[in-house]
Protein backbone atom coordinates (compact mmCIF):
# COMPACT_ATOMS: atom_id res chain seq x y z
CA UNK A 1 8.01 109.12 146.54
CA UNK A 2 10.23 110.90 148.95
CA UNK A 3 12.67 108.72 148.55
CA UNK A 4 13.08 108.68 144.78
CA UNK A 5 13.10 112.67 144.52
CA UNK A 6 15.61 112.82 146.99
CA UNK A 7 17.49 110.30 145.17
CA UNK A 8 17.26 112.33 141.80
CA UNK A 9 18.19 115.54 143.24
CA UNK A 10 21.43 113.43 144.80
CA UNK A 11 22.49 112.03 141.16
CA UNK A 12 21.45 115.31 139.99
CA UNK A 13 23.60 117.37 142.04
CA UNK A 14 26.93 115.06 141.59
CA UNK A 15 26.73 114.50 138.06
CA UNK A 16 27.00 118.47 138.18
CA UNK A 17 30.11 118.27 140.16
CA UNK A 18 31.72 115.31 138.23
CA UNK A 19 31.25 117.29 134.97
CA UNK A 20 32.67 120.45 136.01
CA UNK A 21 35.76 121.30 134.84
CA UNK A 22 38.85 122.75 136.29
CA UNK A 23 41.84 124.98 135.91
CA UNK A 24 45.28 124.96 137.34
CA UNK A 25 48.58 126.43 136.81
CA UNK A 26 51.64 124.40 136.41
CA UNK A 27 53.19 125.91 138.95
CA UNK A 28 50.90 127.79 141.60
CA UNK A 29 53.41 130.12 143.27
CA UNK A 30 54.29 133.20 142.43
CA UNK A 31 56.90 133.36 139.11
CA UNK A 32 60.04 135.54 138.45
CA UNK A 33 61.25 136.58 135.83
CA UNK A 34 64.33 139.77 134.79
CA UNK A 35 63.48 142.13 132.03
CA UNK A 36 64.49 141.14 128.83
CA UNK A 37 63.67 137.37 129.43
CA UNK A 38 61.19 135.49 128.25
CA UNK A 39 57.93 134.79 130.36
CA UNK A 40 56.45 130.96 130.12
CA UNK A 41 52.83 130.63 131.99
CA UNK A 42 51.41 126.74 131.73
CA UNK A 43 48.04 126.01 132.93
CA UNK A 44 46.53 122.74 132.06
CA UNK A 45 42.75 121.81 132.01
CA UNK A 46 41.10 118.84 133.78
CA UNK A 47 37.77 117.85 132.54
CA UNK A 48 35.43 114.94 131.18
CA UNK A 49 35.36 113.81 127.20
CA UNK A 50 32.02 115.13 127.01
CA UNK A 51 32.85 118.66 128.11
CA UNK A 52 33.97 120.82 125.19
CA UNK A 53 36.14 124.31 125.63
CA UNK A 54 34.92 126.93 123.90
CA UNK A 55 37.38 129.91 124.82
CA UNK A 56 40.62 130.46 126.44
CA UNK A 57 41.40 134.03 127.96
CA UNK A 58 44.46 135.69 129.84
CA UNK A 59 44.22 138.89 131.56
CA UNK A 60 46.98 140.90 133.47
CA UNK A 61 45.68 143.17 136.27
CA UNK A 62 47.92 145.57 137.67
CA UNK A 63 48.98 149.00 139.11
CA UNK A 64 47.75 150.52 135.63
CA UNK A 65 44.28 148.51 135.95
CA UNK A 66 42.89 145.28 133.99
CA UNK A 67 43.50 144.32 130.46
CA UNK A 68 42.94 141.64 128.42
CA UNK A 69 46.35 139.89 126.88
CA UNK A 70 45.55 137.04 124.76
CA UNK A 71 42.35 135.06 123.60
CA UNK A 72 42.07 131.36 121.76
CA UNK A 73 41.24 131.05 119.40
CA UNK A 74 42.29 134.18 118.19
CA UNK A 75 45.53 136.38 117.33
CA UNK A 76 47.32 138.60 119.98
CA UNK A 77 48.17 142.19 118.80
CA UNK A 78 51.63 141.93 120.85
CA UNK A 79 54.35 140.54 118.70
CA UNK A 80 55.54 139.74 121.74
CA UNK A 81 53.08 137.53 122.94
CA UNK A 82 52.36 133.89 121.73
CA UNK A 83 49.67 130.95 122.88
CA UNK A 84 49.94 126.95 123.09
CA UNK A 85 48.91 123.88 123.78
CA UNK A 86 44.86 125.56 122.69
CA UNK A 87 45.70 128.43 124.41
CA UNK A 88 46.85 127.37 128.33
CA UNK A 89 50.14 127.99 127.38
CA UNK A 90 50.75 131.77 127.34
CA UNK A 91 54.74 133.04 126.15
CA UNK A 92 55.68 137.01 126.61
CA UNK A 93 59.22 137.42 124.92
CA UNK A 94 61.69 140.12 125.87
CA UNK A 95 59.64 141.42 129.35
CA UNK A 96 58.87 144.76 130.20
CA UNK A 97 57.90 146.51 133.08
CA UNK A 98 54.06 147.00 131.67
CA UNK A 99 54.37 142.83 132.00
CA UNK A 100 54.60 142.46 135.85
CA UNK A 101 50.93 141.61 137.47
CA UNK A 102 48.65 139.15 137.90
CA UNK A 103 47.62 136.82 135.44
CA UNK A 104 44.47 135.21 135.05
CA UNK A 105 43.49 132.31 133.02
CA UNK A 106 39.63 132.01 132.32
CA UNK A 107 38.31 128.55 130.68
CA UNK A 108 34.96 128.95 129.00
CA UNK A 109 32.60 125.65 128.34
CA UNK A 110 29.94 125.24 126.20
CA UNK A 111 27.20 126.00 128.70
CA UNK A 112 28.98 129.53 128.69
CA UNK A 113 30.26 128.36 132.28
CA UNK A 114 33.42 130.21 133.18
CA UNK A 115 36.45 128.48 135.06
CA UNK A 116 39.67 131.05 136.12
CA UNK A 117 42.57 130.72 138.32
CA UNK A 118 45.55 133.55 138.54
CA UNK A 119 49.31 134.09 139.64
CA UNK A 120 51.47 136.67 140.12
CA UNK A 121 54.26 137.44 137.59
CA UNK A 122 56.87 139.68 139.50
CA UNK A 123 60.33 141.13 138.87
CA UNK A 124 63.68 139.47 139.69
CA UNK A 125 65.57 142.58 140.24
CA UNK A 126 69.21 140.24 141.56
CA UNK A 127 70.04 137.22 139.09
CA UNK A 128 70.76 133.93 141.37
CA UNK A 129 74.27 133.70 142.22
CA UNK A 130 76.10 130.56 139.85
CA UNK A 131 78.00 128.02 141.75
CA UNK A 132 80.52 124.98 141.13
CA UNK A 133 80.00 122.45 143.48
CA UNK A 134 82.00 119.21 144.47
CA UNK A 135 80.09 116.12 145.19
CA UNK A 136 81.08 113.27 147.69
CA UNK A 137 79.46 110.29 147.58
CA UNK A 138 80.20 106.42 147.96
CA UNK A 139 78.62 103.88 146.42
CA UNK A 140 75.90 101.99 148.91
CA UNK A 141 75.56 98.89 146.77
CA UNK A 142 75.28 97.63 150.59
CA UNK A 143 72.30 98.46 153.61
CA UNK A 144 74.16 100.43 156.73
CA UNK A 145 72.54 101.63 159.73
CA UNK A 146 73.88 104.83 159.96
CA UNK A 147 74.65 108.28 157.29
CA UNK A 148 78.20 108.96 156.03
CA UNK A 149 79.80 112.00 157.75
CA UNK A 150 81.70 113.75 155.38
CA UNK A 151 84.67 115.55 155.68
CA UNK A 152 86.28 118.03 153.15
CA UNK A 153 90.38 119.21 153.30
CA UNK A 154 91.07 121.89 150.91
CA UNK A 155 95.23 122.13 150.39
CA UNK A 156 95.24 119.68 153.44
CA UNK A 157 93.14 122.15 155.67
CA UNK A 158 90.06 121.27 157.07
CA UNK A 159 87.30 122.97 156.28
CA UNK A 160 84.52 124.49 158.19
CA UNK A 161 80.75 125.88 158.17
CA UNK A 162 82.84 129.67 159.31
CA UNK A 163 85.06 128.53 156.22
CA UNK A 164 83.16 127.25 153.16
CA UNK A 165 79.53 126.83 152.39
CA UNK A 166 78.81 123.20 152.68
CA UNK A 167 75.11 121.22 152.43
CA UNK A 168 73.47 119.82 155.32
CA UNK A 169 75.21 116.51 155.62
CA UNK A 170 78.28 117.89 153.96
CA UNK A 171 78.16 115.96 150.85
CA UNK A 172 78.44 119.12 148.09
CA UNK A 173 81.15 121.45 148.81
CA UNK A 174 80.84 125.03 146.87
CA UNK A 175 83.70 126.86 145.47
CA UNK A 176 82.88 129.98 144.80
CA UNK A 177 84.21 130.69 148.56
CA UNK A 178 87.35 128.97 148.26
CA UNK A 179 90.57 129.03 146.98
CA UNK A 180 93.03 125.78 146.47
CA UNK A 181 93.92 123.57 144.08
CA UNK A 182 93.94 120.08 146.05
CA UNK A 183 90.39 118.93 147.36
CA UNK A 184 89.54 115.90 149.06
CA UNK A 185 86.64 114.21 150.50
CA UNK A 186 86.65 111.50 153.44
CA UNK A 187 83.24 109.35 153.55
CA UNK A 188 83.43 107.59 156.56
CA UNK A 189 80.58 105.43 157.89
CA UNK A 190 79.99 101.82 159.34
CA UNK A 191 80.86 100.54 155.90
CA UNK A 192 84.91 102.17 155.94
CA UNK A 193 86.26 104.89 154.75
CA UNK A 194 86.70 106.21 151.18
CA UNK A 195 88.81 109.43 150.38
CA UNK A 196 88.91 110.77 146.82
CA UNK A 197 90.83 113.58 145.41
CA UNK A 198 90.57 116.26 142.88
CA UNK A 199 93.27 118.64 142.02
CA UNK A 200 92.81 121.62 139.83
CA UNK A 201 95.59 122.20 137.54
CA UNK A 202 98.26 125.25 137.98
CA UNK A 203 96.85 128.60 135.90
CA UNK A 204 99.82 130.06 136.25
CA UNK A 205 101.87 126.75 134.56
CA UNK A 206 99.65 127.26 131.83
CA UNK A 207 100.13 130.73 131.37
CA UNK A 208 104.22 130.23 131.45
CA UNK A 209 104.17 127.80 128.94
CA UNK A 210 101.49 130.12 126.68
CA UNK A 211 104.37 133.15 127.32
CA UNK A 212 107.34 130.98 126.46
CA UNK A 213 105.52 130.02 123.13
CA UNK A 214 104.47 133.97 122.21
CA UNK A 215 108.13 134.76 123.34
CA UNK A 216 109.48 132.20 121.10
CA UNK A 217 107.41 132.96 117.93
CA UNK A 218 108.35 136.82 118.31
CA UNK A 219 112.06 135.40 118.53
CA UNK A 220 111.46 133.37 115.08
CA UNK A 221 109.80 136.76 113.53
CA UNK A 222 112.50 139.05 114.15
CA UNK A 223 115.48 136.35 112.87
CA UNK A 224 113.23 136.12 110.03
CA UNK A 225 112.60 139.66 109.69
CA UNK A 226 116.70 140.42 109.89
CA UNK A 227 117.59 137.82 107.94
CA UNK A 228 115.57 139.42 105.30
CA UNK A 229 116.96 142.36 105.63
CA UNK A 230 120.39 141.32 105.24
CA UNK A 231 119.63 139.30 102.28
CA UNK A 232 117.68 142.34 100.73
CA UNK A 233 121.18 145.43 101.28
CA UNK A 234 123.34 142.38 100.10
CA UNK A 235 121.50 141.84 96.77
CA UNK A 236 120.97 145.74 96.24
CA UNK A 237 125.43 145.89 97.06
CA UNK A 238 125.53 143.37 94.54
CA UNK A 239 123.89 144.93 91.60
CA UNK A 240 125.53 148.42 92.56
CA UNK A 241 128.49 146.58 91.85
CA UNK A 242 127.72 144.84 88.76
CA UNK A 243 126.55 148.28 87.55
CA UNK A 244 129.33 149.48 88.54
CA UNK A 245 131.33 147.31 86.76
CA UNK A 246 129.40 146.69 83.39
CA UNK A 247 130.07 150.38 83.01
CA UNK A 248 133.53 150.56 83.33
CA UNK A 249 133.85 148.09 80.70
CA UNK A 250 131.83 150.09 78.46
């Protein structure tokens, strides 16, 4: 009899746990976001066909105390504010500083059981920094025992970790440091030796050849605009003398 009650309370007790249902963010670390931008929080739900949701809450907690942002179903009274995917999908457009906090999701079953997790939503005072950057890499169509070291010449000068910012094993060069106009990469490993190239065209070339043309066209203009003028004073001489001469006659 022992036996058998224990046995119930065991099945009891998981069937419990299988059945409960869970809550997690998409991404579980804290998010960033500028003012002005637009704020995307995903959470997703894990639970069994038989459990049903019943509500879907957000709540922002911060320096000005708790308040509720958004329920499902239901309408938010912020324009600004949006819900998808049944609610675990909360959007904020155009950020402001009343925003920033900590968000918390809170899942509601049918047995009135509530599930929550929460993340903090925090400013991003500095935008990241943008950067062009060269890739070397040689096709390994073949297995090698060792890593390509790579080696970067800008303008035929070697550069270094003091003279460019490189990634570890030196296979993207950035640009944002550097100034040239002929780039090349040497892969060398146990396979060979590759080198490629890749020369930026001359600005200044370009910009010549854009002044010749302006220079040219303002030419054309002013030949056009004297010839014009010519034509006009000798058609004006030309009737004054006509005129002239169609009264004399008279």
């Amino acid at each position: 009899m022992n036996l058998k009650l224990m046995t119930c309370v065991i099945l009891a007790v998981s069937a419990q746990t299988i059945q409960g249902l869970s809550v997690k963010y998409r991404h579980p670390k804290p998010i960033y976001v500028a003012l002005g931008r637009d704020l995307v929080l995903e959470a997703f739900i894990e639970k069994l066909p038989v459990e049903k949701v019943l509500m879907v809450t957000w709540e922002r907690n911060s320096d000005t105390g708790a308040r509720r942002v958004a329920t499902f179903p239901g309408k938010t009274q912020d324009p600004r504010i949006s819900m998808t995917s049944e609610g675990t999908t909360l959007r904020i457009s155009g950020v402001q500083e009343s925003d920033f906090g900590r968000y918390t999701i809170t899942v509601t079953d049918q047995d009135g059981t509530q599930t929550l997790v929460d993340n903090d939503v925090r400013k991003n005072d500095k935008p990241p920094e943008a950067s062009v950057v060269l890739l070397c890499d040689a096709s390994r169509d073949r297995a090698q025992w060792d890593s390509p070291v790579v080696t970067w010449l800008v303008d035929g000068v070697e550069v270094t970790n003091q003279t460019a910012h490189t990634s570890e094993g030196g296979s993207k060069l950035h640009l944002q440091e550097l100034k040239g106009c002929n780039y090349t990469c040497i892969n060398n490993s146990s396979l060979g030796t590759s080198v490629a190239h890749f020369i930026l065209p001359d600005s200044t070339e370009g910009s010549n050849e854009h002044s010749g043309y302006i220079a040219a066209i303002v030419i054309l203009c002013l030949l056009f605009a004297v010839t014009g003028m010519c034509f006009c004073l000798h058609m004006k001489k030309h009737k004054k003398k006509k005129h002239t001469r169609n009264t004399s006659i008279n």
